[in-house]
PDB file of N, CA and C in Angstrom:
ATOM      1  N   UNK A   1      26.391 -11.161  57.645  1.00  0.00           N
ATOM      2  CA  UNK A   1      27.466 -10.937  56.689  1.00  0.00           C
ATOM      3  C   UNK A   1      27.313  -9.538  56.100  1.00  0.00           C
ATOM      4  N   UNK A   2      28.259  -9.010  56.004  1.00  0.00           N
ATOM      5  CA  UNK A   2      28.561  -7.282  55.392  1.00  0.00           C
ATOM      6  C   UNK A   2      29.023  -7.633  53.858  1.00  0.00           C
ATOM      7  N   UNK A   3      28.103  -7.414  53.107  1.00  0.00           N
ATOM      8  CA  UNK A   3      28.732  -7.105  51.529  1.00  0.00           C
ATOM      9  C   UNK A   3      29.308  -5.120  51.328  1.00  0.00           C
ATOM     10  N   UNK A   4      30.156  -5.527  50.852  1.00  0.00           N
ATOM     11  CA  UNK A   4      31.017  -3.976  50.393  1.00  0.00           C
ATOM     12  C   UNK A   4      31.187  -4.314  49.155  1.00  0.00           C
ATOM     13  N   UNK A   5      31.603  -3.270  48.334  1.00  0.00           N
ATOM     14  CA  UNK A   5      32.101  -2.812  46.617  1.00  0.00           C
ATOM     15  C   UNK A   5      33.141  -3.492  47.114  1.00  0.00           C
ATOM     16  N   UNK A   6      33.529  -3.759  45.943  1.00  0.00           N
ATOM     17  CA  UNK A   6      35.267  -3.390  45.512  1.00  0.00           C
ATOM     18  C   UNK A   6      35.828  -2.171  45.193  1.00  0.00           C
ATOM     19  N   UNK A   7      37.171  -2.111  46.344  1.00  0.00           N
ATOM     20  CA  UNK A   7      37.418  -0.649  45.816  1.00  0.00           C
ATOM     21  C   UNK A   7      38.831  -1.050  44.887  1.00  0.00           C
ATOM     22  N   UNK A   8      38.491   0.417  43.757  1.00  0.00           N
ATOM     23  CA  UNK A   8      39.231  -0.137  42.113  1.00  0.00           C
ATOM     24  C   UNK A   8      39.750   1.504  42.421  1.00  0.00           C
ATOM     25  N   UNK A   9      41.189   0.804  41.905  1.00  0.00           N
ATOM     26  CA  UNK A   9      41.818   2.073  42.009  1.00  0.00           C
ATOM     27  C   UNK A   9      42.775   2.143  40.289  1.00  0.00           C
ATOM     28  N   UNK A  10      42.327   3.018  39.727  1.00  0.00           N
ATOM     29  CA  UNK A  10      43.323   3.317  37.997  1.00  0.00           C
ATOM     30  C   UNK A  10      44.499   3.924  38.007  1.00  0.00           C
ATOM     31  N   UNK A  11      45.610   3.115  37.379  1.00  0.00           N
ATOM     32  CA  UNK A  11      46.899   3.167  37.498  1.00  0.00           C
ATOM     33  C   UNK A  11      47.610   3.500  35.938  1.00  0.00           C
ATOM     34  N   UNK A  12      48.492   4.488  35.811  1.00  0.00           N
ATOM     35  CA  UNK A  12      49.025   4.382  34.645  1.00  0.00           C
ATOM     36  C   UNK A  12      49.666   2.985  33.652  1.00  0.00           C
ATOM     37  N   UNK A  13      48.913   2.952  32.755  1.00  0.00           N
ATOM     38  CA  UNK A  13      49.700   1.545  32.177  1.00  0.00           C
ATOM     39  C   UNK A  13      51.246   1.683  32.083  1.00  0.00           C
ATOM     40  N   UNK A  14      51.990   1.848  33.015  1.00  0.00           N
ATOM     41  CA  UNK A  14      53.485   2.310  33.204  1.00  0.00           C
ATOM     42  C   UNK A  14      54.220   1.195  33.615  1.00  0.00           C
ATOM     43  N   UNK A  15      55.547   0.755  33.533  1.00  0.00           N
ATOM     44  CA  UNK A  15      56.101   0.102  34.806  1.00  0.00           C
ATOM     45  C   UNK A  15      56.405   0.820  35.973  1.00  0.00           C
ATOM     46  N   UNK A  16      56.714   2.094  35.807  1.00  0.00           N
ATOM     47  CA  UNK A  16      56.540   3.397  36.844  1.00  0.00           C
ATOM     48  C   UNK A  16      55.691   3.300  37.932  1.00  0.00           C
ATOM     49  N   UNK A  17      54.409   2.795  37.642  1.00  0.00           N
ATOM     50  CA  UNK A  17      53.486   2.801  38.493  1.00  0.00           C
ATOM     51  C   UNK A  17      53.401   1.579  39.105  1.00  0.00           C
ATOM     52  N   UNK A  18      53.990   0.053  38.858  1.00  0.00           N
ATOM     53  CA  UNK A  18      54.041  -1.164  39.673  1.00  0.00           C
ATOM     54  C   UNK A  18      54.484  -0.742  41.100  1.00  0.00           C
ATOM     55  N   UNK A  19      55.166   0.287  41.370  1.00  0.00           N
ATOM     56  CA  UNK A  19      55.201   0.556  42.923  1.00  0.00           C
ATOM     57  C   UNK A  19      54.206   1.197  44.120  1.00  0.00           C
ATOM     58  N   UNK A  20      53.991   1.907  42.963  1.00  0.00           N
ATOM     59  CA  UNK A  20      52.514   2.612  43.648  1.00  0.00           C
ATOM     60  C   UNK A  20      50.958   1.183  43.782  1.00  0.00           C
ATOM     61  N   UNK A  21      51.116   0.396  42.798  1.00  0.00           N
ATOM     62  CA  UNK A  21      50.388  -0.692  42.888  1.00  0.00           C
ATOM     63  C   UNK A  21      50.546  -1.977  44.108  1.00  0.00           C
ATOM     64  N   UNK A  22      51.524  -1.838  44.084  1.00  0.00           N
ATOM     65  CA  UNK A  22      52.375  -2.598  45.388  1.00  0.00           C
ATOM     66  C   UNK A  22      52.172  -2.100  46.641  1.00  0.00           C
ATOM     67  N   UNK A  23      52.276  -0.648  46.803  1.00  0.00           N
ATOM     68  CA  UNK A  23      51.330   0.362  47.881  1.00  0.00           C
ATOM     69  C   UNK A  23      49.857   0.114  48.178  1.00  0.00           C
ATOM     70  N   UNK A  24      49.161   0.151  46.925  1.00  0.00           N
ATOM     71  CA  UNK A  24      47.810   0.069  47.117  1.00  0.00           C
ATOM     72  C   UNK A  24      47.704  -1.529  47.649  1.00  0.00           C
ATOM     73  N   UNK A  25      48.282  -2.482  47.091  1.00  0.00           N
ATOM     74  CA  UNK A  25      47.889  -3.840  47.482  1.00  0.00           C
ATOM     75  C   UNK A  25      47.889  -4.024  49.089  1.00  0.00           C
ATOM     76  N   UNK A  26      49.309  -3.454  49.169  1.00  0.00           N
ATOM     77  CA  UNK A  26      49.518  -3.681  50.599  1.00  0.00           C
ATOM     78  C   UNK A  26      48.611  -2.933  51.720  1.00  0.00           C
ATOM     79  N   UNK A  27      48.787  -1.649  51.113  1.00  0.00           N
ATOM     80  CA  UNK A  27      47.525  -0.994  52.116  1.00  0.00           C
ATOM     81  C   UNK A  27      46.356  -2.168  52.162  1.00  0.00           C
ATOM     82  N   UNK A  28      45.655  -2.425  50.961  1.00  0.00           N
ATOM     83  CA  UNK A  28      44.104  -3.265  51.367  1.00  0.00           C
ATOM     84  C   UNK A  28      44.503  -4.546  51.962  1.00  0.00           C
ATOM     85  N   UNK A  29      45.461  -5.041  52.171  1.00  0.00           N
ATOM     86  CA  UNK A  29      45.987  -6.474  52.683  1.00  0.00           C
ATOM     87  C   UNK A  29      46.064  -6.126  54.116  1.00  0.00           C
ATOM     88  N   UNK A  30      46.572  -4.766  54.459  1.00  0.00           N
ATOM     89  CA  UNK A  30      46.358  -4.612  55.993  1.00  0.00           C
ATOM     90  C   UNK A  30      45.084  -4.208  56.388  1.00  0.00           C
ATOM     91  N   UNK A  31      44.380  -3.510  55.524  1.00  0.00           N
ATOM     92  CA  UNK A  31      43.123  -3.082  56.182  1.00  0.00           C
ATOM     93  C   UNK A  31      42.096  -4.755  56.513  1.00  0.00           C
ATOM     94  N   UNK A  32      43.035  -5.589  55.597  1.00  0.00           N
ATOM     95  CA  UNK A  32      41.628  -6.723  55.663  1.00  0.00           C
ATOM     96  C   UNK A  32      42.728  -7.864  57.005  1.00  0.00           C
ATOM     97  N   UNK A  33      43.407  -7.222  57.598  1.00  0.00           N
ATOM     98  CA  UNK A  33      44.121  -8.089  58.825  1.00  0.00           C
ATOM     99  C   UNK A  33      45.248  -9.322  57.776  1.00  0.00           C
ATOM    100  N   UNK A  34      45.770  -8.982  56.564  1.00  0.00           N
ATOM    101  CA  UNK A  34      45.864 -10.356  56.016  1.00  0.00           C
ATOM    102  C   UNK A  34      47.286 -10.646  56.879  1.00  0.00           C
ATOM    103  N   UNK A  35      47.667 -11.692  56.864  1.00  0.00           N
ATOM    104  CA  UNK A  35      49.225 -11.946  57.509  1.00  0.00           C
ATOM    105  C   UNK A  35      50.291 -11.680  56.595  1.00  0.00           C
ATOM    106  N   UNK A  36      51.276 -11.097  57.493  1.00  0.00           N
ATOM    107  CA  UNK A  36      52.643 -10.795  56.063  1.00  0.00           C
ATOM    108  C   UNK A  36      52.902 -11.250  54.738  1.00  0.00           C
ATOM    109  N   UNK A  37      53.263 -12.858  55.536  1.00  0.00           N
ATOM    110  CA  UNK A  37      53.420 -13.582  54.509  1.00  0.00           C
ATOM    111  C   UNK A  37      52.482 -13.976  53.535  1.00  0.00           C
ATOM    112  N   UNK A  38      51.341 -13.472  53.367  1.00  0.00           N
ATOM    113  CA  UNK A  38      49.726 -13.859  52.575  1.00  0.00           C
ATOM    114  C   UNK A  38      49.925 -12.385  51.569  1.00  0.00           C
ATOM    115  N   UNK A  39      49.942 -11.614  52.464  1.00  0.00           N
ATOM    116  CA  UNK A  39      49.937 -10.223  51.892  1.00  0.00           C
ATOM    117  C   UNK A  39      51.154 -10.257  50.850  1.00  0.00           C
ATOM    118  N   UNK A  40      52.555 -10.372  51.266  1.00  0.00           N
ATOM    119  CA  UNK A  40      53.473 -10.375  50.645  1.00  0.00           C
ATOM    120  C   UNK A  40      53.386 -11.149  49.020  1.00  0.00           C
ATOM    121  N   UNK A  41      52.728 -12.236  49.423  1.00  0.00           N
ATOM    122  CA  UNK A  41      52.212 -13.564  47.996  1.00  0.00           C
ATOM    123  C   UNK A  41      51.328 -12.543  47.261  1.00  0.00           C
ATOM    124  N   UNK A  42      50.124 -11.952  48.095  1.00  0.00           N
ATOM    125  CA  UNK A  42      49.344 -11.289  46.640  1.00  0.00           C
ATOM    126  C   UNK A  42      50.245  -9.884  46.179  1.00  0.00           C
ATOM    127  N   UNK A  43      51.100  -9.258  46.583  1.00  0.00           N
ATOM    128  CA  UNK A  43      51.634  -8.249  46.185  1.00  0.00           C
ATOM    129  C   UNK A  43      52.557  -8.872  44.994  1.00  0.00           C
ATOM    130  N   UNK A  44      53.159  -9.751  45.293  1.00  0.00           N
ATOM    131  CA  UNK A  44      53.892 -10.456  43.963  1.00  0.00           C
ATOM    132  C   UNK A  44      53.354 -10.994  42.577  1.00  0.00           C
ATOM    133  N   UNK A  45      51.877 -11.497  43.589  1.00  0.00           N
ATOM    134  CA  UNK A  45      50.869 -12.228  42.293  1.00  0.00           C
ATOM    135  C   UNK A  45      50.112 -10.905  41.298  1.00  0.00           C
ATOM    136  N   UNK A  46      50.346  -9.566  41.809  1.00  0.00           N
ATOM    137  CA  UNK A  46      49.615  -8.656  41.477  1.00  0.00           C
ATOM    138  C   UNK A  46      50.621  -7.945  40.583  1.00  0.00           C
ATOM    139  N   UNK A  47      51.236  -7.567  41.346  1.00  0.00           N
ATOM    140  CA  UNK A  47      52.811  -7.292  40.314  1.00  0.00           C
ATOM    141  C   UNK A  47      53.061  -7.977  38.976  1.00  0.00           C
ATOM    142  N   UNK A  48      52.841  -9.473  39.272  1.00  0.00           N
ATOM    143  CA  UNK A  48      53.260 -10.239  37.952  1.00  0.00           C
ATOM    144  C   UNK A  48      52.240  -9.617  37.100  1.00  0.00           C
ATOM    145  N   UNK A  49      50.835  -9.967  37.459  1.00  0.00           N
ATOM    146  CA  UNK A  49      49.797  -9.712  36.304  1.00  0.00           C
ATOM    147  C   UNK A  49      49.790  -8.605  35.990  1.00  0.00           C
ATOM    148  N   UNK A  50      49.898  -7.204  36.379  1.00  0.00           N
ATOM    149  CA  UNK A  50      50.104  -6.095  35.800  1.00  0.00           C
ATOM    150  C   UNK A  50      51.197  -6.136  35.069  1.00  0.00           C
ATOM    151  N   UNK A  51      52.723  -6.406  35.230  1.00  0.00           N
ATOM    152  CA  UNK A  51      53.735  -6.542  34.269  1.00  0.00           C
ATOM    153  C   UNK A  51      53.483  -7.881  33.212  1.00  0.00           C
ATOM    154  N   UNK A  52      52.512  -8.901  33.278  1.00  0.00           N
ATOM    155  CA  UNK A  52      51.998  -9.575  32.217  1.00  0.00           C
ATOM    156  C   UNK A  52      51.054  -8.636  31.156  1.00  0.00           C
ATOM    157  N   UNK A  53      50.578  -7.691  31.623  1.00  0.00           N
ATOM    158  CA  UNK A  53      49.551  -7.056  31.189  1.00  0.00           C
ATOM    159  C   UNK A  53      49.823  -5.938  30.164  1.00  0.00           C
ATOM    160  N   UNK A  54      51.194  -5.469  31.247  1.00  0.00           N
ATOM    161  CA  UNK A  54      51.691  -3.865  30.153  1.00  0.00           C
ATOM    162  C   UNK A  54      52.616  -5.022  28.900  1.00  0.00           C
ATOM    163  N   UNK A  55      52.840  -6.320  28.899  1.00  0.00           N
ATOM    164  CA  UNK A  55      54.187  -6.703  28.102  1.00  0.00           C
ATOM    165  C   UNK A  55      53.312  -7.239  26.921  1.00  0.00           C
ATOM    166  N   UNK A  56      51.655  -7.552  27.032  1.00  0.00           N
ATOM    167  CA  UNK A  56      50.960  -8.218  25.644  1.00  0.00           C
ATOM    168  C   UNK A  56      49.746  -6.979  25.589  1.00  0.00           C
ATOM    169  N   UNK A  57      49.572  -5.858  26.098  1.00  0.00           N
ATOM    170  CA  UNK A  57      48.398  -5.100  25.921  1.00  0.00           C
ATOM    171  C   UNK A  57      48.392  -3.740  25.382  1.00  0.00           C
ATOM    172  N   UNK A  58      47.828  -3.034  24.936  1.00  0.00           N
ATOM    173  CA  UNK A  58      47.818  -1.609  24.773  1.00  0.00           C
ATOM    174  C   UNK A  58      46.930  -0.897  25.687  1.00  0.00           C
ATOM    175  N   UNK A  59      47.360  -0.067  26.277  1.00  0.00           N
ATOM    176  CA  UNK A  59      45.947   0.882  27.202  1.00  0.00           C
ATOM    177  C   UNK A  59      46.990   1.585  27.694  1.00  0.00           C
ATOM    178  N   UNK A  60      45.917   2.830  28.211  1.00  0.00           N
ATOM    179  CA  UNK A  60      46.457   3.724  28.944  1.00  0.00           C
ATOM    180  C   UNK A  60      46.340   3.650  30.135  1.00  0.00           C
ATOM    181  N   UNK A  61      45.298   2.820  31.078  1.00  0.00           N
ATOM    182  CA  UNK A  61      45.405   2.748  32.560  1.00  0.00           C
ATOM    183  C   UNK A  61      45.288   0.873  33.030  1.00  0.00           C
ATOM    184  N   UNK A  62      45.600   0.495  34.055  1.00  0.00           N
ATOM    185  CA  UNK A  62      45.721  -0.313  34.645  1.00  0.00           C
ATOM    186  C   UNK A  62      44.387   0.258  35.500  1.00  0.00           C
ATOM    187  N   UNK A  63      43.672  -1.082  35.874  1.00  0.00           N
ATOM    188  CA  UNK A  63      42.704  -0.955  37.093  1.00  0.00           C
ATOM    189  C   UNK A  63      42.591  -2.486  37.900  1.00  0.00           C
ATOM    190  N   UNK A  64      42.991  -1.677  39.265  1.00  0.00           N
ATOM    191  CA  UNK A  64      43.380  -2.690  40.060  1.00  0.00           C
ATOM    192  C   UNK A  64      42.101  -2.672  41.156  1.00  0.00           C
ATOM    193  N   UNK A  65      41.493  -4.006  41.432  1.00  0.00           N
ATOM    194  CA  UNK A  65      40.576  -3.924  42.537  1.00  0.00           C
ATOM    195  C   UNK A  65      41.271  -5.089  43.510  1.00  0.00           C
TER     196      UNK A  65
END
């Protein structure tokens, strides 16, 4: 078995930036072989929680692993 980091990438606490987050998801969903439709589910589930996040939080960056 291969252990790796998590790679964490910091995002403006923006709604601006939910697209670029949607980029990054998808990129690591293909690098890890995931199937469309799997990939597609965490890009939505990731989306939500960042727009849950900017609507009850204060900060200046989002960090997504």
């Amino acid at each position: 078995m291969v252990a790796t980091l998590p790679l964490v990438q910091a995002f403006p606490a923006d709604c601006s930036a939910l697209g670029d987050i949607r980029r990054f998801i998808h990129a690591r969903a293909r690098e890890a072989s995931l199937p469309a439709e799997e990939s597609d589910d965490l890009e939505l589930a990731v989306t939500e929680a960042c727009r849950d996040m900017l609507a009850h939080e204060r900060s200046s960056f989002m960090f997504v692993s």
